[in-house]
C-alpha atoms as a PDB file:
ATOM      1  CA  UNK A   1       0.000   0.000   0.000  1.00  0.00           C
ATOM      2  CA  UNK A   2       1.227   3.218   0.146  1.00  0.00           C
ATOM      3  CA  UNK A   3      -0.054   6.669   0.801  1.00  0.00           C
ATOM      4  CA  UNK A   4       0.771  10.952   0.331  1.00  0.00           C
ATOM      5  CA  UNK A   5       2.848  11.591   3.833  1.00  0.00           C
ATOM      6  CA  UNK A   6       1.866  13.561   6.554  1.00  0.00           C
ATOM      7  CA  UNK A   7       3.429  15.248   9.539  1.00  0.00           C
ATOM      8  CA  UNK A   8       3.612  12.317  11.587  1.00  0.00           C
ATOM      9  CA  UNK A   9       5.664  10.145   8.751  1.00  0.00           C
ATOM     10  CA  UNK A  10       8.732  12.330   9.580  1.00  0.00           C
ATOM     11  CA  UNK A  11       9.423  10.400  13.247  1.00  0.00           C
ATOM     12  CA  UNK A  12       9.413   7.311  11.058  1.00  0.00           C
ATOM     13  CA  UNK A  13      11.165   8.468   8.371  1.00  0.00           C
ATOM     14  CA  UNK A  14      13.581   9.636  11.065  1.00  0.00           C
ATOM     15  CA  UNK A  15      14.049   6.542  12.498  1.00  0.00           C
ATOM     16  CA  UNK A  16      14.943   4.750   9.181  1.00  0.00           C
ATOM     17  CA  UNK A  17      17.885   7.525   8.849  1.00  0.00           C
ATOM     18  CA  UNK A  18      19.121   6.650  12.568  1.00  0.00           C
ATOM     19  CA  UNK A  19      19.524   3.029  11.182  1.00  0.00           C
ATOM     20  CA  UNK A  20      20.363   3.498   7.793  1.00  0.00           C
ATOM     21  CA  UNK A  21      23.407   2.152   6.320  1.00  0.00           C
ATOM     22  CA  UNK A  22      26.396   4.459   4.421  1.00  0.00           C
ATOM     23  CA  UNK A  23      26.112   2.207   1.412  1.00  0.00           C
ATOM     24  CA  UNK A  24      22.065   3.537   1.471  1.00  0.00           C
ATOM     25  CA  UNK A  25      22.976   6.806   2.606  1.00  0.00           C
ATOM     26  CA  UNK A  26      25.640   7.009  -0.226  1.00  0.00           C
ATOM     27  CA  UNK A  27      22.695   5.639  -2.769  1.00  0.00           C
ATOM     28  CA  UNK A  28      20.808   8.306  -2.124  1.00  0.00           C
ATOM     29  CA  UNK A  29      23.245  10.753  -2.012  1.00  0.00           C
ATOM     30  CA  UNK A  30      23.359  11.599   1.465  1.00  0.00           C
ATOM     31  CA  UNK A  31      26.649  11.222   1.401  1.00  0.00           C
ATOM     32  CA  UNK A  32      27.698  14.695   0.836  1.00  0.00           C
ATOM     33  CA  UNK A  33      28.482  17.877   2.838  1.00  0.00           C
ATOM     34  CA  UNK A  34      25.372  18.831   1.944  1.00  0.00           C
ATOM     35  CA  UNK A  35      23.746  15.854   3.837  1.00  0.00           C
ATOM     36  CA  UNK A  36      21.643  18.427   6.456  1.00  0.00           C
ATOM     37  CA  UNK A  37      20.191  20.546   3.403  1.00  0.00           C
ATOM     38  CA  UNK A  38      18.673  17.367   1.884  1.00  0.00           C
ATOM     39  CA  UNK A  39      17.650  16.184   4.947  1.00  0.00           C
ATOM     40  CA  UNK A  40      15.772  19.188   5.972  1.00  0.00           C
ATOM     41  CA  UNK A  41      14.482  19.651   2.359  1.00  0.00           C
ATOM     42  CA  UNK A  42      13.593  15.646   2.393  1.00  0.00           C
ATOM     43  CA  UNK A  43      11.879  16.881   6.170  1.00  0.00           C
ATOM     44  CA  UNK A  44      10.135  19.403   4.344  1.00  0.00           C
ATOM     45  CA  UNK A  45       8.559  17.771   1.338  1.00  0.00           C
ATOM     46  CA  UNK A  46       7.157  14.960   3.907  1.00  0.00           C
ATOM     47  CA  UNK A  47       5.085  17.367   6.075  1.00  0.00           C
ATOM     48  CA  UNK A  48       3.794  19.083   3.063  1.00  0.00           C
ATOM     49  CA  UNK A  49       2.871  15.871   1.375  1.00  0.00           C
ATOM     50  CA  UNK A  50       5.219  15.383  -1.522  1.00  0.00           C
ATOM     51  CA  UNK A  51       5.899  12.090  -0.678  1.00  0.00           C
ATOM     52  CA  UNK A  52       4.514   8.715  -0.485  1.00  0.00           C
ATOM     53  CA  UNK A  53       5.065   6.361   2.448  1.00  0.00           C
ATOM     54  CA  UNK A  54       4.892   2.349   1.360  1.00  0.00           C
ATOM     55  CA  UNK A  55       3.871   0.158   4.216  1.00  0.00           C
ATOM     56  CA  UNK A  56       3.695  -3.395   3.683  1.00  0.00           C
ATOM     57  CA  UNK A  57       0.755  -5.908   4.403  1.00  0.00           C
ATOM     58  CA  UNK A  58       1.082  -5.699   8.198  1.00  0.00           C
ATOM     59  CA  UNK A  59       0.919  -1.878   8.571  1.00  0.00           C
ATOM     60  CA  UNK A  60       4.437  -1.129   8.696  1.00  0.00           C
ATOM     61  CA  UNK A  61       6.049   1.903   7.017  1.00  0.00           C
ATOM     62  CA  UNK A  62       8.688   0.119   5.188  1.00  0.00           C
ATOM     63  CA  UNK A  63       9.877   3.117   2.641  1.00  0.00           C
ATOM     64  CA  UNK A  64       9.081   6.404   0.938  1.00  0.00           C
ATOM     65  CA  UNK A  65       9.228   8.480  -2.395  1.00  0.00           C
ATOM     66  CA  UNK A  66      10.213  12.356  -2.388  1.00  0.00           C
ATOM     67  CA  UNK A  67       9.302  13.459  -6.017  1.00  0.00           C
ATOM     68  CA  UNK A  68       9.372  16.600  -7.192  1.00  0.00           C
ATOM     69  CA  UNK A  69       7.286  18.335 -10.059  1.00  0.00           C
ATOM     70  CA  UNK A  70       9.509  21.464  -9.844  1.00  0.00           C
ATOM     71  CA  UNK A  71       9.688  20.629 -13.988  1.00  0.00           C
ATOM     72  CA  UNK A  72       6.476  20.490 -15.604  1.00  0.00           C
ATOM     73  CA  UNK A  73       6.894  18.198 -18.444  1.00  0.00           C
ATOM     74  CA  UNK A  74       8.323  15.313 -16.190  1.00  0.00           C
ATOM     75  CA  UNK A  75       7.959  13.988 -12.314  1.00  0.00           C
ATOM     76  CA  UNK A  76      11.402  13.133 -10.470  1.00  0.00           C
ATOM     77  CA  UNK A  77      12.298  10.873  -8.000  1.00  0.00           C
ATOM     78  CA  UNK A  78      14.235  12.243  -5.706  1.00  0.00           C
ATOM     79  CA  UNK A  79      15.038   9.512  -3.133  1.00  0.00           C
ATOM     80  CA  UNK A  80      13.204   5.985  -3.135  1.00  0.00           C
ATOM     81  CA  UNK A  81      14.469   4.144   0.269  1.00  0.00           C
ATOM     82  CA  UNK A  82      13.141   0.952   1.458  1.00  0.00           C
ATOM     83  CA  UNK A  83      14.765  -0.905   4.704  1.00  0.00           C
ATOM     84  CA  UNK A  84      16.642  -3.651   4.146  1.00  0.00           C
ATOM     85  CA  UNK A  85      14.599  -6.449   5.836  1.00  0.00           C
ATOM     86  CA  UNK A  86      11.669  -5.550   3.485  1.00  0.00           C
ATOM     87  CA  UNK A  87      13.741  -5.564   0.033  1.00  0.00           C
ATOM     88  CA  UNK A  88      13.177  -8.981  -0.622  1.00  0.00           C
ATOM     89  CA  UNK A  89      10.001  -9.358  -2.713  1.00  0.00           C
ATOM     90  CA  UNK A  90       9.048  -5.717  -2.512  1.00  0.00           C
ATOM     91  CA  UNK A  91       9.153  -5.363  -6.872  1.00  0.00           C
ATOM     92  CA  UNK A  92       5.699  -5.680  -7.020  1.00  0.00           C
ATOM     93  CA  UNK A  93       4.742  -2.988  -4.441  1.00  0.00           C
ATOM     94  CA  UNK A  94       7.422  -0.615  -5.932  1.00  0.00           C
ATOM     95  CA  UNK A  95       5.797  -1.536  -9.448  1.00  0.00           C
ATOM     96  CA  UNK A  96       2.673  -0.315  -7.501  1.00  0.00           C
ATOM     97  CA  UNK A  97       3.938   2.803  -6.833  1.00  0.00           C
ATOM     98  CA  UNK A  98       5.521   3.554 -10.410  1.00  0.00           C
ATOM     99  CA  UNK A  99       2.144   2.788 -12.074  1.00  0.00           C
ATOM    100  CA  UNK A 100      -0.030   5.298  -9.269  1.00  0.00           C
ATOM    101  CA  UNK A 101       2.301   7.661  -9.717  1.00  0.00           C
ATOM    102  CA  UNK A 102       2.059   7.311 -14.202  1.00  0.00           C
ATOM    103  CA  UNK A 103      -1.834   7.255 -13.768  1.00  0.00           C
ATOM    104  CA  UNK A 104      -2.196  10.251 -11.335  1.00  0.00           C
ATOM    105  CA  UNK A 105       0.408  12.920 -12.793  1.00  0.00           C
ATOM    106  CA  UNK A 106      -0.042  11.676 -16.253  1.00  0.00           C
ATOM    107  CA  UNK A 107       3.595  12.435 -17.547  1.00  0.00           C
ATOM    108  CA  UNK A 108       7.034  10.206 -17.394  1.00  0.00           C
ATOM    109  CA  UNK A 109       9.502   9.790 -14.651  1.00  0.00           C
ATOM    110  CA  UNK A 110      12.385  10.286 -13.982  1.00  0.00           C
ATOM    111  CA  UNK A 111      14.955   9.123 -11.642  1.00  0.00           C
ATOM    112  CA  UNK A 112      19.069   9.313 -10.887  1.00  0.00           C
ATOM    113  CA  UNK A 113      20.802   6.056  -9.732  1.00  0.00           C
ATOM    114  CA  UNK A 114      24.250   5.595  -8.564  1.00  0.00           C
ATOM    115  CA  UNK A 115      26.267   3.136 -10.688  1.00  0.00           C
ATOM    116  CA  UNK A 116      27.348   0.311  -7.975  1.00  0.00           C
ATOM    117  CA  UNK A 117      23.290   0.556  -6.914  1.00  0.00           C
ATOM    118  CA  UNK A 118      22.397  -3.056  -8.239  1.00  0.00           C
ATOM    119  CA  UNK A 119      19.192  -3.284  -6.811  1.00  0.00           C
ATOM    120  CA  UNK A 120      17.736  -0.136  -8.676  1.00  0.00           C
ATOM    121  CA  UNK A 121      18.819  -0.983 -11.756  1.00  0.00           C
ATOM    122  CA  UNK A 122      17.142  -4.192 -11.290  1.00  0.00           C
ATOM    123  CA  UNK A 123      14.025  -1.967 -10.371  1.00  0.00           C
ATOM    124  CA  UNK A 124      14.639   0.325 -13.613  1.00  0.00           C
ATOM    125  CA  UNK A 125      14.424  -2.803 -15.758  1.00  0.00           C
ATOM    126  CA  UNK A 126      11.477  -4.532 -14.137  1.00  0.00           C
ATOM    127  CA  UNK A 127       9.570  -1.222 -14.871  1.00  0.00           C
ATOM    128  CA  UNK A 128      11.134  -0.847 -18.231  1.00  0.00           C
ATOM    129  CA  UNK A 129      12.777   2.365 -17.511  1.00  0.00           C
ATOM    130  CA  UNK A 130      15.207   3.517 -20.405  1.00  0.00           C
ATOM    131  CA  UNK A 131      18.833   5.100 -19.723  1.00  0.00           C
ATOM    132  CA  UNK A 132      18.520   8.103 -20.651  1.00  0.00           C
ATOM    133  CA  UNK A 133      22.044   9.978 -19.646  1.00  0.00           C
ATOM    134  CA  UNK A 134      25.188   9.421 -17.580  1.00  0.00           C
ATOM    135  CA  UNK A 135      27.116  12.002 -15.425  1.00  0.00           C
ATOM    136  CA  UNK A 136      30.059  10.421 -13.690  1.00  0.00           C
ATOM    137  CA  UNK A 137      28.781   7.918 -11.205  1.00  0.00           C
ATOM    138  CA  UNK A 138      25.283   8.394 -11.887  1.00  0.00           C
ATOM    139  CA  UNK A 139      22.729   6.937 -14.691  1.00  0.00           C
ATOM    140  CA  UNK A 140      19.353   8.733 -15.449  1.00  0.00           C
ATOM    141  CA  UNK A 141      16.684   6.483 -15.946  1.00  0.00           C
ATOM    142  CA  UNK A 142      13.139   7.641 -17.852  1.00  0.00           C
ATOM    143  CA  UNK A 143       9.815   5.511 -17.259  1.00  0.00           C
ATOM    144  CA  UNK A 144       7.769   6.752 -19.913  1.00  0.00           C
ATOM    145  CA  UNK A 145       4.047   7.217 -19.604  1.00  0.00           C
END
């Protein structure tokens, strides 16, 4: 399932940070000295409602989406985090998501992925997202609509 956020996602959205490993943190480029701006910006777009939290078949928040439509013509993904006990088996749900998120904003999506991030690019090609640039570590992946 998953749903807009609210104020009340940020404690567990918090809480996934606290335990989140530097390989995830690095994968969604956190791993910067500009970590507290995106954190505080990621803080941000939660309690306004520009992201969706996925929570699994027993209730638990297991994840969320930050997009932005800050360019009209497309929707990015700015970070996509699930926690690691909940990975296994979660392409469906995250197929889900893509397909909510094609049928309610009505325009493609895009979304940046580190190079060494093996499980998103397995993601990109079970939603038959297209490489659609490269910038040093980094491919850009388009999911059209």
């Amino acid at each position: 399932m998953i749903y807009y956020s609210s104020y009340p996602d940020l404690y567990k959205v918090i809480d996934m940070f606290t335990t989140m490993s530097d390989e995830d943190k690095k994968y969604l480029f956190f791993d910067n000295s500009y970590f507290y701006i995106k954190l505080t910006e990621l803080h941000h777009n939660i309690i306004k409602g520009s992201c969706l939290m996925i929570v699994d078949n027993s209730g638990e928040t297991i994840g969320f989406v930050s997009i932005s439509l800050d360019q009209t013509e497309i929707l990015f993904i700015k970070e996509l985090y699930l926690v690691p006990n909940k990975r296994v088996g979660s392409l469906p749900l995250l197929l889900e998501m893509f397909t909510h998120l094609k049928k309610f904003y009505l325009r493609p999506i895009k979304f940046v992925v580190h190079e060494d991030n093996k499980r998103m690019h397995r993601l990109a090609k079970f939603i038959k997202a297209e490489v659609v640039g490269a910038n040093n570590d980094k491919l850009e992946y388009l999911v059209k609509n």
